[in-house]
Every structure is written in structure tokens, then in C-alpha cells.
C-alpha atoms as a PDB file:
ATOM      1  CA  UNK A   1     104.001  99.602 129.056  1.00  0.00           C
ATOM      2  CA  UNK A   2     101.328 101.620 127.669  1.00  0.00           C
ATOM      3  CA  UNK A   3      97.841 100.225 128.069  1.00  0.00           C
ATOM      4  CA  UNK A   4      95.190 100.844 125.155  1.00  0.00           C
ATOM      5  CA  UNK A   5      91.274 101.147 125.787  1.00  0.00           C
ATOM      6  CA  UNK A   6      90.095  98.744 123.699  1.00  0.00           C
ATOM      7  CA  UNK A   7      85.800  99.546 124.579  1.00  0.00           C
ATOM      8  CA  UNK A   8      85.342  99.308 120.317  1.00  0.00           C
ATOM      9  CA  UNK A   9      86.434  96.055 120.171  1.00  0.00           C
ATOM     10  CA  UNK A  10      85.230  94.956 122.829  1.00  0.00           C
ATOM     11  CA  UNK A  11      81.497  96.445 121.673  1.00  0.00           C
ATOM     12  CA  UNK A  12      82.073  95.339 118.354  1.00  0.00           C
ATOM     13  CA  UNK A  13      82.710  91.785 119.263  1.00  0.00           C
ATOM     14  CA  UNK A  14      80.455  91.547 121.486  1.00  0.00           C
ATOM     15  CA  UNK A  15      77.687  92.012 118.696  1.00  0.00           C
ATOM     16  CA  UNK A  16      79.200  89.689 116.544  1.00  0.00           C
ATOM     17  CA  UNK A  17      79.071  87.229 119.108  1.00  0.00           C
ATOM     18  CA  UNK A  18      75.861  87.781 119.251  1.00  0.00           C
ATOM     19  CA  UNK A  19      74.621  87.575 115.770  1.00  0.00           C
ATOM     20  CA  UNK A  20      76.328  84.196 115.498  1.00  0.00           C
ATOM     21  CA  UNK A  21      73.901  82.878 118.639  1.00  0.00           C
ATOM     22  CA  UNK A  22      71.150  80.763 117.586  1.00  0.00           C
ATOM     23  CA  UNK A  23      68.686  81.043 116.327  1.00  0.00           C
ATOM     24  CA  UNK A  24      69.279  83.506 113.278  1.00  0.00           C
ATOM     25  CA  UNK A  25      66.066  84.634 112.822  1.00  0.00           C
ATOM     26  CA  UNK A  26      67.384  85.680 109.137  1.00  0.00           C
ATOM     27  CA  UNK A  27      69.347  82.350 108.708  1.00  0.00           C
ATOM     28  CA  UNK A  28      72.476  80.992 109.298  1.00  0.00           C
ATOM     29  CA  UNK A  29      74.746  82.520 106.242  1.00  0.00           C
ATOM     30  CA  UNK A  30      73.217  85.791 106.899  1.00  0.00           C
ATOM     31  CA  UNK A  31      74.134  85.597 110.940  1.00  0.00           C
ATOM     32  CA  UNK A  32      77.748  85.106 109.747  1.00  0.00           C
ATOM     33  CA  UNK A  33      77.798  88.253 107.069  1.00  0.00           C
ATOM     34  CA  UNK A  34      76.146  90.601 110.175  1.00  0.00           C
ATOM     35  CA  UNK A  35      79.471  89.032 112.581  1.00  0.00           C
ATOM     36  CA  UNK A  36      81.560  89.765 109.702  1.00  0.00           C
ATOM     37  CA  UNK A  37      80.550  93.223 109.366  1.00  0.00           C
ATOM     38  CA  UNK A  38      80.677  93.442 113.439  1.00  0.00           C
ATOM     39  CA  UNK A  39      84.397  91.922 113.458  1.00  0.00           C
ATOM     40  CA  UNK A  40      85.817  94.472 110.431  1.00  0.00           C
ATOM     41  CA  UNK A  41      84.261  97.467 113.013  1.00  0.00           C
ATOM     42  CA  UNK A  42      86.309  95.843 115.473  1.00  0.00           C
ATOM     43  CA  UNK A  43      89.315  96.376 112.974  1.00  0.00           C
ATOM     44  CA  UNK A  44      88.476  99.723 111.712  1.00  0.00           C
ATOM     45  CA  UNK A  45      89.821 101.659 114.984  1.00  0.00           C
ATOM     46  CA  UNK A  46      93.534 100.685 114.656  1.00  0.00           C
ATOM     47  CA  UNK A  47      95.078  98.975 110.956  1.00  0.00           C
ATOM     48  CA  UNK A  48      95.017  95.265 111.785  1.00  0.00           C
ATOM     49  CA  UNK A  49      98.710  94.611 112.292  1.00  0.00           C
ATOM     50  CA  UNK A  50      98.950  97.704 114.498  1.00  0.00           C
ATOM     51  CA  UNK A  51      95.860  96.017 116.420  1.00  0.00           C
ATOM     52  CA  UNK A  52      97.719  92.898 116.601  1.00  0.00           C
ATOM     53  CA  UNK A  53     101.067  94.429 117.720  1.00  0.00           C
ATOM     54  CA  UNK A  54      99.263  96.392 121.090  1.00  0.00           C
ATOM     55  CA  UNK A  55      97.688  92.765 121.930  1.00  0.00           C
ATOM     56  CA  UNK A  56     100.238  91.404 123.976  1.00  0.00           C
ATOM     57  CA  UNK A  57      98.692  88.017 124.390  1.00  0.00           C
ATOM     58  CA  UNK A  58      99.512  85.098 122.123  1.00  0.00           C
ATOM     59  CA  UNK A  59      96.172  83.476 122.333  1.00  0.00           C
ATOM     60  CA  UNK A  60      93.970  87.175 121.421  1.00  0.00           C
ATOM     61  CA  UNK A  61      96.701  87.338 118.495  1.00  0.00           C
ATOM     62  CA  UNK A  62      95.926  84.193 117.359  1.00  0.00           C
ATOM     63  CA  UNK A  63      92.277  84.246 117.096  1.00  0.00           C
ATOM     64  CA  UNK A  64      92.069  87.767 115.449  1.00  0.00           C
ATOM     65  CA  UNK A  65      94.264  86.238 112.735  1.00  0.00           C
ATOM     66  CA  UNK A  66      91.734  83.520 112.632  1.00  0.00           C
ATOM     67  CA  UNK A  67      88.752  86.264 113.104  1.00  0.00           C
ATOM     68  CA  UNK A  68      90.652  88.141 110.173  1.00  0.00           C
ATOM     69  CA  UNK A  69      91.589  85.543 107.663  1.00  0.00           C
ATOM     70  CA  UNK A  70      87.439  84.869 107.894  1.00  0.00           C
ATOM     71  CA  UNK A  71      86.609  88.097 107.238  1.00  0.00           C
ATOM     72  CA  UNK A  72      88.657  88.309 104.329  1.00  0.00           C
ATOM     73  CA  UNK A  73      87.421  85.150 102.891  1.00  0.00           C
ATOM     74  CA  UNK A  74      83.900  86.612 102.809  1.00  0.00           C
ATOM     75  CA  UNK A  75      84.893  89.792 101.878  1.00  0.00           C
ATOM     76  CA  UNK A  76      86.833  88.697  98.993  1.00  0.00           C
ATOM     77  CA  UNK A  77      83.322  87.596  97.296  1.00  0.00           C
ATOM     78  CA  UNK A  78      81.977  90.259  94.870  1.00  0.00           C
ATOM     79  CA  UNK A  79      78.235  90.322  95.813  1.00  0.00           C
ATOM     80  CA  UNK A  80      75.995  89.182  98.658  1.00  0.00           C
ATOM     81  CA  UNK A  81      74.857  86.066  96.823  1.00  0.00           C
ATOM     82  CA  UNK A  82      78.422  84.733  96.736  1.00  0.00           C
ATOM     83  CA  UNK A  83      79.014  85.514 100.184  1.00  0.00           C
ATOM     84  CA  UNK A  84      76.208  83.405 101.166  1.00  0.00           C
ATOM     85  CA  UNK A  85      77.522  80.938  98.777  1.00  0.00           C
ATOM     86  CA  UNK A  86      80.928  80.985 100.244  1.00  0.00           C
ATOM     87  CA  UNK A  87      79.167  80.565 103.781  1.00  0.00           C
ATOM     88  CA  UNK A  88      77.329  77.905 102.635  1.00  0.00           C
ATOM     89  CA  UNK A  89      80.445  76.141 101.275  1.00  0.00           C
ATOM     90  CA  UNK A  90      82.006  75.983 104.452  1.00  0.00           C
ATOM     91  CA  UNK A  91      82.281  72.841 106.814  1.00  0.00           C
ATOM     92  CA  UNK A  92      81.384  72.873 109.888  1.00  0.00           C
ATOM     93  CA  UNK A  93      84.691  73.594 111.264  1.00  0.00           C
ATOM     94  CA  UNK A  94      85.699  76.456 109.610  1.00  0.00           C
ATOM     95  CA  UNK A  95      82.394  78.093 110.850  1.00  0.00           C
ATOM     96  CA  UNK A  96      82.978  76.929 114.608  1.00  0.00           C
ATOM     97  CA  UNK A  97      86.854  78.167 114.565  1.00  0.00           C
ATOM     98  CA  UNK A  98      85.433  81.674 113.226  1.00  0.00           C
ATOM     99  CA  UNK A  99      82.799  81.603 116.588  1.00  0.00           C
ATOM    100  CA  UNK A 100      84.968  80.402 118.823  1.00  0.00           C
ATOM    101  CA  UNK A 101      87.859  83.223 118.068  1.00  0.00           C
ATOM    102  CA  UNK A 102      84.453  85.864 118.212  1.00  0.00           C
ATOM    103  CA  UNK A 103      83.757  84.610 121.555  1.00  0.00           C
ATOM    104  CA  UNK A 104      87.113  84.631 122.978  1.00  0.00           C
ATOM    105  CA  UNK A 105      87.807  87.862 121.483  1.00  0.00           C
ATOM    106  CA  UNK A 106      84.716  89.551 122.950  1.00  0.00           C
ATOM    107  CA  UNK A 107      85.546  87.900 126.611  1.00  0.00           C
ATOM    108  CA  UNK A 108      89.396  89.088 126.473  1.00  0.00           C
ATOM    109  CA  UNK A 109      88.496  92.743 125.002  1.00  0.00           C
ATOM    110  CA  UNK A 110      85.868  93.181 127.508  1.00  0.00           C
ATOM    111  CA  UNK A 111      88.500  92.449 130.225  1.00  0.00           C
ATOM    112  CA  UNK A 112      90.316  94.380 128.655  1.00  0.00           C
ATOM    113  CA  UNK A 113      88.545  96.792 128.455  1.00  0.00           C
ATOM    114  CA  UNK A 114      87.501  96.876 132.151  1.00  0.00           C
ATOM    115  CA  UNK A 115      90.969  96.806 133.276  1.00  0.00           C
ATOM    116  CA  UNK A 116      91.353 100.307 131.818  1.00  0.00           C
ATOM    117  CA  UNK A 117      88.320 101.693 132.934  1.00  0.00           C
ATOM    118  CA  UNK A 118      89.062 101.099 136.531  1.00  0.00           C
END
């Protein structure tokens, strides 16, 4: 089995789990647009189903299909305003799904990570 450095995601998670911590000094919806941007660098090293085909782990899998379907959602709105709109729209759940697969995504890269570095 071939293992894969995966330091960029790892990095790039790690900052969007960090603009989602509280408090958002530039407000809530536009903490969630600076993870979103964070999470599609996190995509932008391998095409997403190529990503998702070198994760071997059914849990990782699952939350960067949860991570992804997110990002799409906001990126799918046309301007800024409606992104914050969309945000804003959201219930509470939605939002904490999308943090919790950033956290555990930033944890299991950085292990990841790690584990190829030694």
C-alpha cells in the first residue's frame, strides 16, 4: 500500500478549524466563508474523488463528503452577500456537522500526516 503525505490538508484544515473557533472577530457567517475557502485548499492538491479514494478510512471519507457537500452549498451562491445569506439560513445543525467534519479532518490529516514524516 502506498502511503500519501497529506501535510496540505492537514495545514489547510487546520486553519479552517480555526477560523470556525469562537469568537469571529469578523462574525459568524464570515468565520464559515474563511473555513470554506481553507477546506477547498484542502481539495485543490488532489481532485476530490481521487482525495477520497487514497483515504482509506470510512469515517475521514465520510466527513470530507460532509466537508464537501458544505462547500459546495456556499459556493454555489453567486456573490458574497448570498453566501452570508445562505450561512445565515442555516440551522444550527447543519453548521455544527460542517465543524465537526473540519475538526476531525484536521486531527486525522495531521496524524496522518505525522505518520509519514517519521
Amino acid at each position: 500500500m502506498t502511503k500519501y503525505s497529506f501535510g496540505d490538508q492537514a495545514s489547510s484544515f487546520l486553519k479552517a478549524r480555526s477560523d470556525l473557533m469562537a469568537p469571529h472577530p469578523k462574525g459568524e457567517e464570515q468565520s464559515f466563508i474563511d473555513a470554506v475557502i481553507n477546506c477547498k485548499q484542502a481539495f485543490k492538491f488532489f481532485e476530490f474523488d481521487d482525495l477520497v479514494t487514497r483515504v482509506e478510512d470510512e469515517d475521514a471519507r465520510r466527513w470530507l463528503k460532509i466537508v464537501k457537500g458544505f462547500t459546495d452549498n456556499i459556493d454555489a451562491q453567486h456573490s458574497h452577500e448570498d453566501k452570508v445569506q445562505c450561512i445565515r439560513a442555516m440551522d444550527i445543525e447543519e453548521k455544527s456537522e460542517f465543524s465537526k467534519a473540519v475538526e476531525e479532518l484536521a486531527s486525522w490529516f495531521r496524524g496522518k500526516s505525522s505518520d509519514t514524516e517519521s
